[in-house]
Protein backbone atom coordinates (compact mmCIF):
# COMPACT_ATOMS: atom_id res chain seq x y z
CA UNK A 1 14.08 31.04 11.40
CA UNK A 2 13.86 27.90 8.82
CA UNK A 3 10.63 26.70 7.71
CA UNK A 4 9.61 23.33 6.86
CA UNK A 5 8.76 22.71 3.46
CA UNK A 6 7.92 19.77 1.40
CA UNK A 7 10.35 20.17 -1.27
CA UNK A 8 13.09 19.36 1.40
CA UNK A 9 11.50 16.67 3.41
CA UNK A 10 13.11 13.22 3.15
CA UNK A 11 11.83 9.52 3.88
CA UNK A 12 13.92 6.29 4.77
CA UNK A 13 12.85 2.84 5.71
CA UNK A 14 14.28 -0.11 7.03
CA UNK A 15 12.84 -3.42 7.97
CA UNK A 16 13.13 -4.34 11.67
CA UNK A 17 14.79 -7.43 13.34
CA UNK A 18 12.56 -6.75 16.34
CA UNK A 19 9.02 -5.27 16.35
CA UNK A 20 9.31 -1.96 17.53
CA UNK A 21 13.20 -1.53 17.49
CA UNK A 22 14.85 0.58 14.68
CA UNK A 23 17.37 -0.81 12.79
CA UNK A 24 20.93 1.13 13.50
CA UNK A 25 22.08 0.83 10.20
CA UNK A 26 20.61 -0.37 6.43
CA UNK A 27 18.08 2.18 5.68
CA UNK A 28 17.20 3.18 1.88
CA UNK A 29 15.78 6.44 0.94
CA UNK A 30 12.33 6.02 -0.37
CA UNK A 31 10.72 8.28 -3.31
CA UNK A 32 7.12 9.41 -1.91
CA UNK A 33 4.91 11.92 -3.16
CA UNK A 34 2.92 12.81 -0.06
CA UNK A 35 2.59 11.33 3.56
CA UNK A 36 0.09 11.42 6.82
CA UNK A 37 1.55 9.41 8.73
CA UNK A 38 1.98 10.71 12.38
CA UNK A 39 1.05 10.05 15.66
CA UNK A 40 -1.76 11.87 17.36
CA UNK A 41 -3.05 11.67 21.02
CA UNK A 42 -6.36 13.53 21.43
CA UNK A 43 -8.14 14.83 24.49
CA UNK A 44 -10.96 13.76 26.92
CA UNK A 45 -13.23 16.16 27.91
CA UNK A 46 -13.57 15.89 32.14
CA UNK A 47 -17.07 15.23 33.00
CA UNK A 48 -16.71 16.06 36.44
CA UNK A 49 -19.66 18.16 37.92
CA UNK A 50 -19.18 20.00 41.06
CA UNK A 51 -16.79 22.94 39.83
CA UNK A 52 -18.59 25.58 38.21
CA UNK A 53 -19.53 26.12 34.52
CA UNK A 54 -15.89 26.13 33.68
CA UNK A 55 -14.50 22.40 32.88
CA UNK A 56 -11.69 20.62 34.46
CA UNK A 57 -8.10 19.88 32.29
CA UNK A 58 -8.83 17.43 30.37
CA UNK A 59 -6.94 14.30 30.48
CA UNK A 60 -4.54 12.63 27.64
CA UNK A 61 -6.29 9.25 25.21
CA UNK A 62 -4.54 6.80 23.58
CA UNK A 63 -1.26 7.37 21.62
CA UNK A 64 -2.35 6.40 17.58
CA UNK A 65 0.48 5.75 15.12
CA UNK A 66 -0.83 5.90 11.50
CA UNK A 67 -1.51 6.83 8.22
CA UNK A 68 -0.90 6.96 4.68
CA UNK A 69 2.27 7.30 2.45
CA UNK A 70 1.52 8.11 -1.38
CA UNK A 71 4.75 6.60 -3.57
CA UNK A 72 5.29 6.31 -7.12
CA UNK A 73 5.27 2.93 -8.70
CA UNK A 74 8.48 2.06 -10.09
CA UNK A 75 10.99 -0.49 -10.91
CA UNK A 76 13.18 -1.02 -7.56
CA UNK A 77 11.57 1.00 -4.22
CA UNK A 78 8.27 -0.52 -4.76
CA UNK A 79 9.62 -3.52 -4.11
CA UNK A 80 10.08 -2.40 -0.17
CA UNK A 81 6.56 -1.83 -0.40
CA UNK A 82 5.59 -5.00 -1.65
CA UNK A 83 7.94 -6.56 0.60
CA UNK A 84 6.24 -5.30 3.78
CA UNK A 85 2.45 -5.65 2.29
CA UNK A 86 2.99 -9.43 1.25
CA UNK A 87 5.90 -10.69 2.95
CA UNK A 88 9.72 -11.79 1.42
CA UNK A 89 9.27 -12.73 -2.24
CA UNK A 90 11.18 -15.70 -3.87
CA UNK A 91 14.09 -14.41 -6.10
CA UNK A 92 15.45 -16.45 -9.05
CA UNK A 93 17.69 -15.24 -11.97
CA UNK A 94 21.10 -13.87 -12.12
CA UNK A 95 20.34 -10.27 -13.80
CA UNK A 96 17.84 -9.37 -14.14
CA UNK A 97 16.16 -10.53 -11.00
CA UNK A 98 12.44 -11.86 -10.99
CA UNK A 99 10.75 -11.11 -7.45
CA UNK A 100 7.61 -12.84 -6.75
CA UNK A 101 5.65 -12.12 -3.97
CA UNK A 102 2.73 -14.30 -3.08
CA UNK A 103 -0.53 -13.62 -0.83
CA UNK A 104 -0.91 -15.55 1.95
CA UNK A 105 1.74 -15.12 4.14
CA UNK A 106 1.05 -15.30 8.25
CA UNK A 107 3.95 -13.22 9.15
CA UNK A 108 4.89 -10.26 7.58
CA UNK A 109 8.18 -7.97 8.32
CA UNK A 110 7.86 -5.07 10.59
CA UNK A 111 9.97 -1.74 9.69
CA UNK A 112 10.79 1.34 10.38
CA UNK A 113 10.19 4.65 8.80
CA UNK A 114 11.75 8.34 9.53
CA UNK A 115 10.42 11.42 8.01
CA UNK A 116 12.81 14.15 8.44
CA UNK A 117 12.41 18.00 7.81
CA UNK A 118 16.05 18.92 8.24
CA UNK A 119 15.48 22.62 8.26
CA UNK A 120 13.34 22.52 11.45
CA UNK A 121 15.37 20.79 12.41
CA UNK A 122 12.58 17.59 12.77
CA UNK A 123 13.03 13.77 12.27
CA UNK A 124 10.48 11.59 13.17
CA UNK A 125 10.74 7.83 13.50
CA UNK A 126 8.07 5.64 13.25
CA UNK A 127 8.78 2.39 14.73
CA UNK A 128 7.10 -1.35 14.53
CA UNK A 129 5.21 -0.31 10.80
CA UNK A 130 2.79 -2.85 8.86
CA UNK A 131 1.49 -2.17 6.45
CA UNK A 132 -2.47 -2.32 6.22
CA UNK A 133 -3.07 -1.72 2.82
CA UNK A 134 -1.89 -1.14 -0.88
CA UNK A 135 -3.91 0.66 -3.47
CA UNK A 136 -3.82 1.82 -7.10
CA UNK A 137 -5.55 3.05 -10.00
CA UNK A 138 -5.26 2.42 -13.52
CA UNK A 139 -5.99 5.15 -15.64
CA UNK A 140 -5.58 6.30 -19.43
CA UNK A 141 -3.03 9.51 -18.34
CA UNK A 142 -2.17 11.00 -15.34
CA UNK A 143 0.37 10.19 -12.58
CA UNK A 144 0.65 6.39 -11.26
CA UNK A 145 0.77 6.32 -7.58
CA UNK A 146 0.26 3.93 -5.31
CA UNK A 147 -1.25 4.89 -1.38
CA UNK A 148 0.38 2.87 1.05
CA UNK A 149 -1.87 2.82 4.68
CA UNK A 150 0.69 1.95 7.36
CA UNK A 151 -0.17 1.12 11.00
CA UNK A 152 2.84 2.03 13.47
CA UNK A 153 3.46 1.11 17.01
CA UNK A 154 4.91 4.69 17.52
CA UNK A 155 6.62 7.37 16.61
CA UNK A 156 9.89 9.23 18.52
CA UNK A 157 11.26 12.65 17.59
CA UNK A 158 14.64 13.75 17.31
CA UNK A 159 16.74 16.64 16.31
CA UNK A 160 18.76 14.73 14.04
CA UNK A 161 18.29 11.61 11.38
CA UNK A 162 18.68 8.22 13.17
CA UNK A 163 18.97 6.63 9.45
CA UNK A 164 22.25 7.75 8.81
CA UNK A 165 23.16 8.22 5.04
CA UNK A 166 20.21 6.14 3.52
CA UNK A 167 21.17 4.33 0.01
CA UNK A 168 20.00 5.59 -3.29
CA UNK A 169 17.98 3.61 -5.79
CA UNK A 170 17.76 4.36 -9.09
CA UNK A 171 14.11 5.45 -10.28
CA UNK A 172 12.84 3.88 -12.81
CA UNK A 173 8.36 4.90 -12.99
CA UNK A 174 6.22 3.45 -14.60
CA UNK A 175 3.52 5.34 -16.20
CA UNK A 176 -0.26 4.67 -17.22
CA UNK A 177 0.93 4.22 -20.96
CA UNK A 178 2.81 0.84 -20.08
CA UNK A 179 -0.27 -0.33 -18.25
CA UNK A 180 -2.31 -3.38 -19.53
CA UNK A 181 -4.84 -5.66 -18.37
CA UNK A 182 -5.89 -9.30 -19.23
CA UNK A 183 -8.58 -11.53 -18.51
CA UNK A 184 -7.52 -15.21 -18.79
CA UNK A 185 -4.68 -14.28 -20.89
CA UNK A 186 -6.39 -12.16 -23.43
CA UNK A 187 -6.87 -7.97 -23.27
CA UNK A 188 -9.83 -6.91 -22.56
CA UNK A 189 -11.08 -3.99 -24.78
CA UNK A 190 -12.95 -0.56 -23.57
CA UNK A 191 -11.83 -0.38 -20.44
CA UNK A 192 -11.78 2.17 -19.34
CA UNK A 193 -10.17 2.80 -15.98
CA UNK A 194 -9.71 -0.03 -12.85
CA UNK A 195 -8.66 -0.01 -9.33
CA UNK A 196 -7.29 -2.37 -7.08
CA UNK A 197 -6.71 -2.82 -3.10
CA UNK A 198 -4.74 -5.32 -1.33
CA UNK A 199 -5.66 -4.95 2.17
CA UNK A 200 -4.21 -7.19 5.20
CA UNK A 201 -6.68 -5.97 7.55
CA UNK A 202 -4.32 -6.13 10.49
CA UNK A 203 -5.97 -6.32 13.67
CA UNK A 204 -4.16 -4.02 16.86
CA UNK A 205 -3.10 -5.54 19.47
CA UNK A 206 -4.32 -3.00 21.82
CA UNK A 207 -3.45 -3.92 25.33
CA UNK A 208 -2.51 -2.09 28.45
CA UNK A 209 0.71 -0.07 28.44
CA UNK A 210 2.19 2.54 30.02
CA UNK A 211 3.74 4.38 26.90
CA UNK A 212 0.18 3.82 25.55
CA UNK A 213 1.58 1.96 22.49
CA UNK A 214 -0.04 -1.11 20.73
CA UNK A 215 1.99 -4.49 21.44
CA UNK A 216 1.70 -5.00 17.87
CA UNK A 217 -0.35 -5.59 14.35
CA UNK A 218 -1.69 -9.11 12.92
CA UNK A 219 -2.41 -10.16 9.60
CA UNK A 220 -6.02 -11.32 9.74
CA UNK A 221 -8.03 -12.24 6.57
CA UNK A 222 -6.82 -10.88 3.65
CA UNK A 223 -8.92 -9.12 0.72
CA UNK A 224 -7.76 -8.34 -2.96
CA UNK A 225 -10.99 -5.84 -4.19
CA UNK A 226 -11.11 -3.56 -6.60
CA UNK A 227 -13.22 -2.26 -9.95
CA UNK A 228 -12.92 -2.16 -13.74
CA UNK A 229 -15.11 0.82 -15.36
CA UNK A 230 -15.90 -0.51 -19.25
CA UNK A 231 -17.21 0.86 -22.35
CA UNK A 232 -20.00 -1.54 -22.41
CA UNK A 233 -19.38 -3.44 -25.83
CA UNK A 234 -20.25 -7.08 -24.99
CA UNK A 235 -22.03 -9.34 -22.91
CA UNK A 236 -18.92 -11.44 -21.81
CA UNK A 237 -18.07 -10.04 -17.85
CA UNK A 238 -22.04 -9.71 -17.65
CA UNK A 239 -22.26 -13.46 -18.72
CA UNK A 240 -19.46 -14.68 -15.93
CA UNK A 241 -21.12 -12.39 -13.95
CA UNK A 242 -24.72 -14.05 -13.77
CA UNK A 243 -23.32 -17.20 -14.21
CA UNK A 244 -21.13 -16.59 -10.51
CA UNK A 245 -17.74 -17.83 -12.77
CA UNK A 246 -14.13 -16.65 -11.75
CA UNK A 247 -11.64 -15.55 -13.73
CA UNK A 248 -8.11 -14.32 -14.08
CA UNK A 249 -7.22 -10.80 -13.80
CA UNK A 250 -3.65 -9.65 -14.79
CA UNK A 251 -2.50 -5.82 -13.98
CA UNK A 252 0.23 -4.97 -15.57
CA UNK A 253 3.16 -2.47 -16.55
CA UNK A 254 6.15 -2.72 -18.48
CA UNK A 255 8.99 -0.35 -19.63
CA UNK A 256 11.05 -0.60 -22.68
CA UNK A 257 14.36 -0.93 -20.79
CA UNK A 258 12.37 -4.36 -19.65
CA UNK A 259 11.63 -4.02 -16.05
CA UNK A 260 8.08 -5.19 -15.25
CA UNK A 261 5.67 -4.75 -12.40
CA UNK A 262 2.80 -7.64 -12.68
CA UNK A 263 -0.38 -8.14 -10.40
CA UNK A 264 -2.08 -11.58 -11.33
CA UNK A 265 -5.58 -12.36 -9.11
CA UNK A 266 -5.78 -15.74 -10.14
CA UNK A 267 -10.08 -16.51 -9.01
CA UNK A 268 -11.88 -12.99 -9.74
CA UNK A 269 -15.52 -13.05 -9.13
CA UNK A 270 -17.53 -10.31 -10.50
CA UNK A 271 -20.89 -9.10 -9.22
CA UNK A 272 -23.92 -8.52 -11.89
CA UNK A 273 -23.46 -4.65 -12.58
CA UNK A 274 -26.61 -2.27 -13.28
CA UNK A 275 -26.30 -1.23 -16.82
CA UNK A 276 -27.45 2.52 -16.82
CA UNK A 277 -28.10 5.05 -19.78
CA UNK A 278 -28.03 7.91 -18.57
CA UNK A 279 -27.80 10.01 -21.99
CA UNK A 280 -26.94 9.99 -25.94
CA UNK A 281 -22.91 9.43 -24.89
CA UNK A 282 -21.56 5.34 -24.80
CA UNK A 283 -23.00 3.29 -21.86
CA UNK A 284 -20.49 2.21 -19.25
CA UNK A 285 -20.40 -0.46 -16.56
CA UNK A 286 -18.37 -0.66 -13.78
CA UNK A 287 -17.64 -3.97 -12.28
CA UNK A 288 -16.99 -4.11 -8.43
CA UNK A 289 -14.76 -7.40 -8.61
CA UNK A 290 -13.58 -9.43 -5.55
CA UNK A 291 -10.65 -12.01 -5.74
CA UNK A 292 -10.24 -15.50 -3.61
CA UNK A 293 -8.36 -18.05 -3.30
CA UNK A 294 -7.71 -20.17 -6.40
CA UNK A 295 -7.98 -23.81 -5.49
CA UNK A 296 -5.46 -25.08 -8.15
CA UNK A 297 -2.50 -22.24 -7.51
CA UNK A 298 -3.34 -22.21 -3.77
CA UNK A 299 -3.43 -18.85 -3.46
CA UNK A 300 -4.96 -15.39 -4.62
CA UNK A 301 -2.67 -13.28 -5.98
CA UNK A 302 0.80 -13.07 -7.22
CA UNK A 303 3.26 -10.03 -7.93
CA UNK A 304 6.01 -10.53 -9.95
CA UNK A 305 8.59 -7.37 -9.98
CA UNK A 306 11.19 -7.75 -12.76
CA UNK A 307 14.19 -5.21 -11.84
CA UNK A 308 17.87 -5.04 -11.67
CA UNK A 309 17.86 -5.67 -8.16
CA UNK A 310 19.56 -8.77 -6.19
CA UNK A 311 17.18 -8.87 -3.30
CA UNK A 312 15.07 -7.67 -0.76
């Protein structure tokens, strides 16, 4: 008997023309590095009395489809991601293509995901996804990963892939050496790691149903958060800091072959940090930053994705 193993397992997406109905045709197979996201349906205890020491059966909760899906960042499937966390992005160029995605949007695409383990066999197919939330870390080394937290309406199992043959992209990472951040245009020195979150904080529709499902997932406020840990050199992000200014933040990567991946909050506010020595090694700060709305671009954040790609 075949066991499942990770080596083997396989991810496609496609984004839905319904909520909640997957696409027949038009899936792309997705790069991922780990993934969660399943559907679970735990128990209630009875609380009957009446019957002994021994309890009742219990009886079935909720159906929850969730989780998170852990994908590299790179020059053409992160777009899909980016897609789904921030809406369609404007496209201009003939070659390369120049995808901007802006914050903001009310509606944002629904899709469809299916994990498969073929040697089980097991493909599961998780319909009417949003995504929730996109995260990443800048580092000095290491792998860059992003961890994508996806809310689904719910998931069906089959035998066999309901994707068909998904089409291949090209990968194309990029890696914590062609990482760089700006403030206002300029680098800023010692830093020496940062994180970011884009969350859409989507609020489930949870009504009555009789497949227990959610009727859906809406966009509510959105929130752009994240931290920048620095070698504490200067007085400049303490003096914004106390003096409640807002600034532009630019997270960026870029490979020699000249695709690009760039995250621009355009109205960062920083909060006054404690500055701690806590022995003879270099002091460090760490900045928990917040982003909002910048009243001259209209907007909080842009991401511009520079590939070979036509469209999303």
């Amino acid at each position: 008997m075949a066991r499942a193993q990770g080596a083997r397992a396989q991810m496609a997406l496609a984004f839905e023309t319904t909520y909640g109905t997957p696409p027949v045709s038009g899936y792309t197979k997705m790069p991922f590095a780990s993934t969660t996201l399943g559907a679970e349906q735990p128990l209630q205890t009875s609380e009957l009395l009446g019957y002994g020491r021994d309890p009742q059966a219990p009886i079935k909760d909720a159906v929850t489809a969730d989780g998170d899906v852990v994908v590299p960042l790179d020059a053409e499937a992160f777009g899909f991601w980016l897609k789904a966390a921030f809406g369609t992005p404007t496209t201009t160029g003939t070659g390369p293509y120049t995808h901007e995605f802006r914050s903001g949007n009310w509606a944002l695409p629904s899709f469809s995901v299916e994990t498969g383990m073929p040697e089980v066999p097991r493909f599961a197919m998780y319909s009417g996804c949003m995504v929730d939330s996109l995260s990443w870390q800048m580092a000095r080394s290491g792998l860059l990963t992003a961890t994508v937290s996806i809310a689904a309406q719910g998931e069906a199992i089959a035998t066999s892939t309901a994707a068909g043959t998904p089409a291949n992209i090209v990968l194309k990472r990029f890696g914590h050496f062609n990482g760089a951040i700006t403030r206002n245009g300029a680098n800023i020195g010692n830093v020496v790691s940062a994180e970011l979150t884009y969350a859409n904080n989507l609020d489930r529709i949870e009504t009555i149903r009789a497949d227990g499902k959610i009727d859906g997932a809406d966009p509510s406020i959105a929130a752009l958060t994240g931290n920048v840990v620095v070698r504490f050199a200067d007085q400049t992000l303490v003096t914004q800091a106390i003096n409640g200014e807002a600034c532009e933040l630019e997270f960026s990567y870029t490979l020699p072959t000249g695709e690009s991946l760039t995250l621009t909050a355009h109205a960062v506010y920083l909060p006054r940090p404690r500055i701690e020595i806590s022995g003879p090694q270099g002091v460090q700060a760490t900045f928990d930053w917040q982003a909002a709305s910048d009243p001259v671009v209209g907007r909080m954040c842009t991401v511009t994705l520079t590939n070979d790609r036509e469209d999303y």
